[in-house]
Protein backbone atom coordinates (compact mmCIF):
# COMPACT_ATOMS: atom_id res chain seq x y z
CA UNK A 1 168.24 62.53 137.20
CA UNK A 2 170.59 59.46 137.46
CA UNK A 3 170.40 57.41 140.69
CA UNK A 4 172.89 54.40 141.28
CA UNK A 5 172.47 51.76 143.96
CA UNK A 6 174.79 48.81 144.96
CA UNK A 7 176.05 48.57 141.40
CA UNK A 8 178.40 45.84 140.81
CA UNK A 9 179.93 44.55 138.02
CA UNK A 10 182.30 41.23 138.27
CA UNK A 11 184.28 39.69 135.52
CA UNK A 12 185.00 36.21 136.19
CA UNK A 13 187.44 36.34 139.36
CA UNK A 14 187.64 40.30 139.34
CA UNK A 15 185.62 42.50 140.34
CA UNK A 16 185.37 45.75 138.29
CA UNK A 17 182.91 47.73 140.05
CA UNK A 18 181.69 46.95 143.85
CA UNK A 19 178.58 48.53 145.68
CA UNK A 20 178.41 52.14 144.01
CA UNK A 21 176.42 54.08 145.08
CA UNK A 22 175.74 57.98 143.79
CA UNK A 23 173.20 60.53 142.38
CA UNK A 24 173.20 63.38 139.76
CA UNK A 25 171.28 66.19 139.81
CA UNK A 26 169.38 67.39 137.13
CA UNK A 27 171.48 69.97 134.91
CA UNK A 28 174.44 69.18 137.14
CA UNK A 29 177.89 68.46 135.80
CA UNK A 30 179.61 65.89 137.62
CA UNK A 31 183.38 64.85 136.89
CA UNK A 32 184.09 61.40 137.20
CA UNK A 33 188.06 60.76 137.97
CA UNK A 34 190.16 57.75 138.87
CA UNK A 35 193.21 56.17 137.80
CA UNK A 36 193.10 53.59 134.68
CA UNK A 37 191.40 50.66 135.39
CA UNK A 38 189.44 52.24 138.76
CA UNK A 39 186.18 51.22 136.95
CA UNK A 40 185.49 54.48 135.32
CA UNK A 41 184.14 53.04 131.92
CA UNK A 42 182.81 49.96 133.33
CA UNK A 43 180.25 52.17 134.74
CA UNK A 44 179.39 54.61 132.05
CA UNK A 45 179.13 51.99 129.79
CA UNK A 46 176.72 50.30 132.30
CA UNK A 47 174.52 53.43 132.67
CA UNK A 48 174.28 53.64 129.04
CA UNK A 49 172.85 50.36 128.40
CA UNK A 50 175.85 48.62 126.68
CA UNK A 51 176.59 46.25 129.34
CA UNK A 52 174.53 44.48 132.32
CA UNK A 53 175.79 44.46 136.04
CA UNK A 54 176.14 42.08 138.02
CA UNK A 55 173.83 43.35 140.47
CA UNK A 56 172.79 46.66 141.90
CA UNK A 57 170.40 48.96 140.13
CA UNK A 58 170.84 52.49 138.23
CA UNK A 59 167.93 54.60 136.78
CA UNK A 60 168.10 57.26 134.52
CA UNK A 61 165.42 59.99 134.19
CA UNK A 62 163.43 57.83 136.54
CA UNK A 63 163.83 54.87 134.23
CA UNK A 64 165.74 51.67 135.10
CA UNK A 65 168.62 50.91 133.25
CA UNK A 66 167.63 46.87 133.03
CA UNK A 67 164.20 46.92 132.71
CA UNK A 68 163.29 50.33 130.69
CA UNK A 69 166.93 50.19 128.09
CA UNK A 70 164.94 51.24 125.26
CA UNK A 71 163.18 54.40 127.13
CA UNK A 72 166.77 54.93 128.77
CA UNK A 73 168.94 55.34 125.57
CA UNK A 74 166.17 57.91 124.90
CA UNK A 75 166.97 59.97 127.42
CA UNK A 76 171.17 59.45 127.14
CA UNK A 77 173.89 60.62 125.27
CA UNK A 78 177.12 58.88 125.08
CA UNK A 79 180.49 59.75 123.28
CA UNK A 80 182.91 57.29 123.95
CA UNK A 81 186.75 58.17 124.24
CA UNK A 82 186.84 57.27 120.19
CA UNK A 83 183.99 58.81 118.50
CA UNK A 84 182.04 56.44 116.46
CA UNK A 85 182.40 58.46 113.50
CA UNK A 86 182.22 57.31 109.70
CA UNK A 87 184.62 59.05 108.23
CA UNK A 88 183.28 58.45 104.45
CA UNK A 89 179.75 60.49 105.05
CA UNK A 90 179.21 64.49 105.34
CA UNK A 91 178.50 65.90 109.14
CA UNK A 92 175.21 66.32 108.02
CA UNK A 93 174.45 62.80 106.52
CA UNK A 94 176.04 61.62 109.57
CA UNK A 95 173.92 63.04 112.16
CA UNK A 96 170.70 62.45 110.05
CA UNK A 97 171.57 58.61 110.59
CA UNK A 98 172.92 59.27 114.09
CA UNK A 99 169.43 60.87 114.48
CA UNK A 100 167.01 57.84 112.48
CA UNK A 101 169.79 55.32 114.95
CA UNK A 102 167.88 57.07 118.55
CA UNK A 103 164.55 57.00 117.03
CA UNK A 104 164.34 60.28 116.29
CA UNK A 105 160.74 61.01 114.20
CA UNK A 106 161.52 61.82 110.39
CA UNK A 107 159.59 65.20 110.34
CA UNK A 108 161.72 65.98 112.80
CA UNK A 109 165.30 65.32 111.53
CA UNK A 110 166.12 68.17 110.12
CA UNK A 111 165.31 70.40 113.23
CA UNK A 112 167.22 67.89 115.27
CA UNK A 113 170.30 68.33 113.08
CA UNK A 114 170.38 72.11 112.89
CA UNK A 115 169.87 72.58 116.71
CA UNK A 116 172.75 69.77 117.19
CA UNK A 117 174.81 71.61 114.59
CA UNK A 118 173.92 74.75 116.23
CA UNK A 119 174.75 73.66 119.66
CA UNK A 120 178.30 72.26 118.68
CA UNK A 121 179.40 75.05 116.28
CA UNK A 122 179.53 73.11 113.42
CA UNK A 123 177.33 74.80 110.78
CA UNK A 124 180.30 75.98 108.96
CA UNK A 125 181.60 72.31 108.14
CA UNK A 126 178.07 70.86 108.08
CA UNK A 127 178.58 69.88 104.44
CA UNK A 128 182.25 68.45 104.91
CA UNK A 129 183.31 64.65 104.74
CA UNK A 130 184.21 64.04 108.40
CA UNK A 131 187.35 62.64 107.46
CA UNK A 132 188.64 65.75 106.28
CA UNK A 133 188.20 67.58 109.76
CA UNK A 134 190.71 68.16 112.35
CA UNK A 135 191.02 66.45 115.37
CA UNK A 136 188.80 68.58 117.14
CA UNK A 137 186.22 69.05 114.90
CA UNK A 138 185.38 65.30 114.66
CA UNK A 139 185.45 65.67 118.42
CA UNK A 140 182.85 67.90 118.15
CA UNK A 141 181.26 65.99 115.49
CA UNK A 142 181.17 63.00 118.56
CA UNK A 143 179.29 65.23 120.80
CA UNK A 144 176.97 66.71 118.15
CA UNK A 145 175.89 62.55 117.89
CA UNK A 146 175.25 62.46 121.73
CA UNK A 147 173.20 65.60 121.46
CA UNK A 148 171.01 65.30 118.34
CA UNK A 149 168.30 63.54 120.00
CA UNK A 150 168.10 66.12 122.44
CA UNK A 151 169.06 63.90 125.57
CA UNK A 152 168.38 64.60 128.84
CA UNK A 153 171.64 63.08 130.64
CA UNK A 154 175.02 63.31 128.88
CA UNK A 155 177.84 61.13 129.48
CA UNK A 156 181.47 62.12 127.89
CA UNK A 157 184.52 59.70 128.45
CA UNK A 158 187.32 61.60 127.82
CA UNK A 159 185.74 64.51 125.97
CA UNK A 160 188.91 66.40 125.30
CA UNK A 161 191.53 63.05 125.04
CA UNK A 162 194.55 64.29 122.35
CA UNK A 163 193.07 67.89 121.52
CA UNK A 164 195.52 70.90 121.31
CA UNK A 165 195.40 73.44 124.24
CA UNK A 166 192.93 75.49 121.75
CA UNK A 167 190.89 72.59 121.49
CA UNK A 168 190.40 71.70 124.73
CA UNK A 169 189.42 75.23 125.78
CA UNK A 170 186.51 75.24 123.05
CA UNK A 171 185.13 71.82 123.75
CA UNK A 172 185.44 72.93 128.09
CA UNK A 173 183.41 75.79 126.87
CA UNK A 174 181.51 73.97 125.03
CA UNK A 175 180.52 71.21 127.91
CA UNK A 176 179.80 73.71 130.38
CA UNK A 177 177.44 75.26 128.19
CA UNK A 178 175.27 72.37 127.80
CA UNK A 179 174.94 72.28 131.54
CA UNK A 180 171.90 73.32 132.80
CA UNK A 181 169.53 72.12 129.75
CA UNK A 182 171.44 68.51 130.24
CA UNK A 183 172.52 66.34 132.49
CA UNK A 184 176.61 65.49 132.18
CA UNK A 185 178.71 63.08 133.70
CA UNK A 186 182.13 63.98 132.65
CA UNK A 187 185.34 60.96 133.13
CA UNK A 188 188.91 62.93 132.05
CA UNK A 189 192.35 62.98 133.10
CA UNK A 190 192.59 66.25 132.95
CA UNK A 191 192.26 67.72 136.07
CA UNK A 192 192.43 71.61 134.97
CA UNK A 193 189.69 70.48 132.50
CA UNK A 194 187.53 69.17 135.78
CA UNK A 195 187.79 72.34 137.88
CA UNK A 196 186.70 74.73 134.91
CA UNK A 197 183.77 72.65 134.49
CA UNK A 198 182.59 70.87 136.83
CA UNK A 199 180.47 71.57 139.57
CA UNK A 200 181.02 68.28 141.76
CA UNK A 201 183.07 65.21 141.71
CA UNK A 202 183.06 61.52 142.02
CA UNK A 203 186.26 59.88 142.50
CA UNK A 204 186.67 55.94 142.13
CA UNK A 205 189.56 54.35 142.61
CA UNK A 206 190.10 50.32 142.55
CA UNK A 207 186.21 49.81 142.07
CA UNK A 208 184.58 52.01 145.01
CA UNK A 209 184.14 55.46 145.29
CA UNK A 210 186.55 57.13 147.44
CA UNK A 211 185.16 60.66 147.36
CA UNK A 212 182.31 62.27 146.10
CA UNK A 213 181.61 66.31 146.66
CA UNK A 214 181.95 69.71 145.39
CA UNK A 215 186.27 70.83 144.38
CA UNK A 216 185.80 73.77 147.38
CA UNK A 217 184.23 71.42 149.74
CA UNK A 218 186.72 68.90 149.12
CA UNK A 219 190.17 70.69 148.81
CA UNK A 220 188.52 72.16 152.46
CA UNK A 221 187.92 68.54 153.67
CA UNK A 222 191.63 67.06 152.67
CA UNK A 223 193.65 70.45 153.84
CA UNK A 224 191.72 70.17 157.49
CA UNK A 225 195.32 70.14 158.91
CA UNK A 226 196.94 72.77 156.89
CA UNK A 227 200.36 74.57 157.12
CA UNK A 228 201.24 78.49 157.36
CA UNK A 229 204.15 79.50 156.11
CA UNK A 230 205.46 82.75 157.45
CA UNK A 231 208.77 84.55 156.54
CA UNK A 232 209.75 87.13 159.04
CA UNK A 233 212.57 89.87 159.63
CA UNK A 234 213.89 88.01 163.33
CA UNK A 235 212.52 84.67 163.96
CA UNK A 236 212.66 85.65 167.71
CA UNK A 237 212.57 82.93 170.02
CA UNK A 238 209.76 84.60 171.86
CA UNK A 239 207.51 84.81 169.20
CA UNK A 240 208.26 81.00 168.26
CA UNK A 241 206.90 79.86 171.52
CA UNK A 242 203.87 82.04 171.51
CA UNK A 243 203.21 80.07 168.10
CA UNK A 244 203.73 76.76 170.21
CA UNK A 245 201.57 78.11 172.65
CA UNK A 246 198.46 78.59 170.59
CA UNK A 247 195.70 76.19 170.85
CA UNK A 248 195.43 73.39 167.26
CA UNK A 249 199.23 74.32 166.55
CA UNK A 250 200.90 71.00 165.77
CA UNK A 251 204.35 71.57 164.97
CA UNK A 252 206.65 74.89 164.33
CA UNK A 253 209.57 74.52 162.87
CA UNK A 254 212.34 76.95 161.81
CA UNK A 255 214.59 77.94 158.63
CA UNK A 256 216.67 80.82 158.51
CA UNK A 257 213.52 83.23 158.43
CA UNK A 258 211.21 80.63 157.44
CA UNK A 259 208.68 78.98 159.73
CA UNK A 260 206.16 76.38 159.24
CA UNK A 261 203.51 75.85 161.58
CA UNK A 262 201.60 73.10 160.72
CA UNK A 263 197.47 73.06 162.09
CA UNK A 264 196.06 70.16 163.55
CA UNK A 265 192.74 69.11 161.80
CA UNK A 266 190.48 70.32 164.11
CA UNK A 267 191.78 73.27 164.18
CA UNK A 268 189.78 76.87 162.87
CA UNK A 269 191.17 80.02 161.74
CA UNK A 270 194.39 80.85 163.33
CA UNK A 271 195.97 83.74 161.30
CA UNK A 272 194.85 86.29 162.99
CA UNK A 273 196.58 84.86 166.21
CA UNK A 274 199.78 84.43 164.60
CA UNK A 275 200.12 87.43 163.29
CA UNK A 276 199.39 89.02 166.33
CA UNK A 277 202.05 87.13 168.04
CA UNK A 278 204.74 87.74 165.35
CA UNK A 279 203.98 91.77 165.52
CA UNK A 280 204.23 91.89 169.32
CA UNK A 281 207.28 89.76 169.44
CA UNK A 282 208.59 92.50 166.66
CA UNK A 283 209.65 89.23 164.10
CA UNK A 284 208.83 91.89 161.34
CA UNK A 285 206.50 89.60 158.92
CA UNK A 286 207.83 89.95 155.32
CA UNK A 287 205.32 87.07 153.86
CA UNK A 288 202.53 85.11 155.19
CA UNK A 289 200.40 82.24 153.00
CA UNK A 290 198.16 78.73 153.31
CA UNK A 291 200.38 75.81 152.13
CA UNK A 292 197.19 73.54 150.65
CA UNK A 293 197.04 70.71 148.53
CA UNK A 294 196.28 70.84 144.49
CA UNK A 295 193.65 68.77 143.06
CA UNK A 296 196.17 66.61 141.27
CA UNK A 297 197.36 66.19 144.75
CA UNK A 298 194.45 65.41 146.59
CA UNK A 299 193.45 62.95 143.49
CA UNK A 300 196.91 61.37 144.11
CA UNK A 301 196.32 61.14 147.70
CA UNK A 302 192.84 60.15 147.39
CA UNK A 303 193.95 57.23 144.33
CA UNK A 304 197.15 55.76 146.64
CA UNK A 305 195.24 55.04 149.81
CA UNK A 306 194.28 51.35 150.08
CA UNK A 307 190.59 51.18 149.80
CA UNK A 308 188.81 48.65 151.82
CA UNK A 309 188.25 46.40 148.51
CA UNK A 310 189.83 43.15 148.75
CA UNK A 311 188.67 43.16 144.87
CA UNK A 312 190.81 42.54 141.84
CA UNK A 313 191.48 45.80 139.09
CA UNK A 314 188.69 47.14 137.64
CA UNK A 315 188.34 48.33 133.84
């Protein structure tokens, strides 16, 4: 449903954006992190037509963003980190005009509105002057704008940016429920917010993408060379070595009646081993668990590494 090739995007001296390269399945929902200034919105706002690249190509719905725009804001939805919202006009008035603004056919303005209205829960403010909603209402208002031309691809930049906690759950709920029937590209800071509802994603960091896969596949892929930790009864000496001993142990190291023995990467499955050797040496094991990374953690680790990119910032 979206494919992106070589896309580049340079500002004078910097270079924003260099050589993407990705693809979104359709109904997929893909969350697209990186730190401020990676290139996040440089590219969503190239996908949706707003801005040229410098080179490189990206089609949506089998259209080219350059040479189809018109046939490719058809197909897209877009709600940018601050709703474009006029605060002065009803929900309803609004999303007529949001509807008549993607070419949506008269006769069928009405239909569009209801199923928007429908499809963001909004039917009980639908005659309400926006300005007098909360926070997350007009939030949902936003998305109701992306969605009333029935689109096939979404893409939300900061979707849930200064909800409540309440909020946020209802518009995560509310996202992953429009997955399937649309396509969504998803760019938040909230990494909780990414792992209820994402399926895969893209991480970019100084202009190039630095990862790109499912959260299991990838938390798997960074913790390769995980750490047991194992508290015992008698860290017996015996029982230490036969740790040492096994084969992909790294390192074993002892406190009081805590060990850590760290895995080297290529290493499989080793806890049946260990606790094998801790029961024969009669250590007595009180507790036994995977140290692994978080996602904010592998983010952090993934967003601090020097990338090949001898590029300026992006935005």
């Amino acid at each position: 449903m979206i494919q992106v090739s070589h896309l580049t995007k340079i500002y004078g001296p910097r270079t924003a954006i260099n050589d993407l390269n990705f693809e979104v399945k359709a109904g997929e929902i893909v969350g697209f992190l990186g730190p401020n200034g990676a290139g996040k919105s440089t590219t969503m706002k190239i996908l949706t037509g707003l801005m040229p690249a410098s080179s490189g190509t990206a089609k949506i719905a089998g259209f080219d963003v350059f040479e189809n725009p018109i046939e490719v804001k058809r197909n897209v939805g877009f709600l940018p980190e601050t709703p474009p919202l006029y605060l002065e006009m009803s929900v309803t008035d609004y999303l007529e005009f949001a509807a008549e603004i993607h070419g949506v056919e008269r006769s069928q303005l009405k239909k569009a509105v209801s199923n928007a209205l429908e499809k963001t829960a909004l039917g009980d403010v639908r005659n309400r002057l926006i300005g007098n909603l909360s926070k997350g209402y007009r939030q949902r208002v936003g998305l109701a704008q992306a969605l009333v031309h029935d689109p096939k691809v979404l893409i939300l930049d900061e979707a849930s940016v200064g909800l409540d906690p309440k909020q946020i759950i209802e518009i995560r709920q509310l996202i992953k429920g429009l997955g399937g029937e649309h396509t969504i590209i998803l760019s938040s800071h909230i990494l909780p917010e990414v792992t209820a509802t994402c399926q895969r994603i893209i991480v970019i960091n100084q202009g190039q993408i630095v990862a790109t896969d499912t959260i299991e596949q990838l938390t798997r892929r960074i913790n390769k060379g995980s750490t047991y930790l194992m508290t015992v009864q008698k860290p017996i000496l015996a029982g230490i070595e036969a740790f040492r001993h096994l084969p992909g142990v790294k390192a074993v190291s002892i406190h009081e009646q805590r060990i850590s023995i760290e895995l080297s990467e290529s290493t499989g499955e080793l806890r049946p081993q260990l606790l094998e050797a801790a029961v024969k040496n009669g250590m007595g094991v009180l507790e036994f668990t995977s140290e692994k990374l978080s996602l904010e953690e592998i983010f952090l680790q993934l967003t601090t590494v020097e990338t090949p990119s001898t590029s300026g910032t992006g935005v």
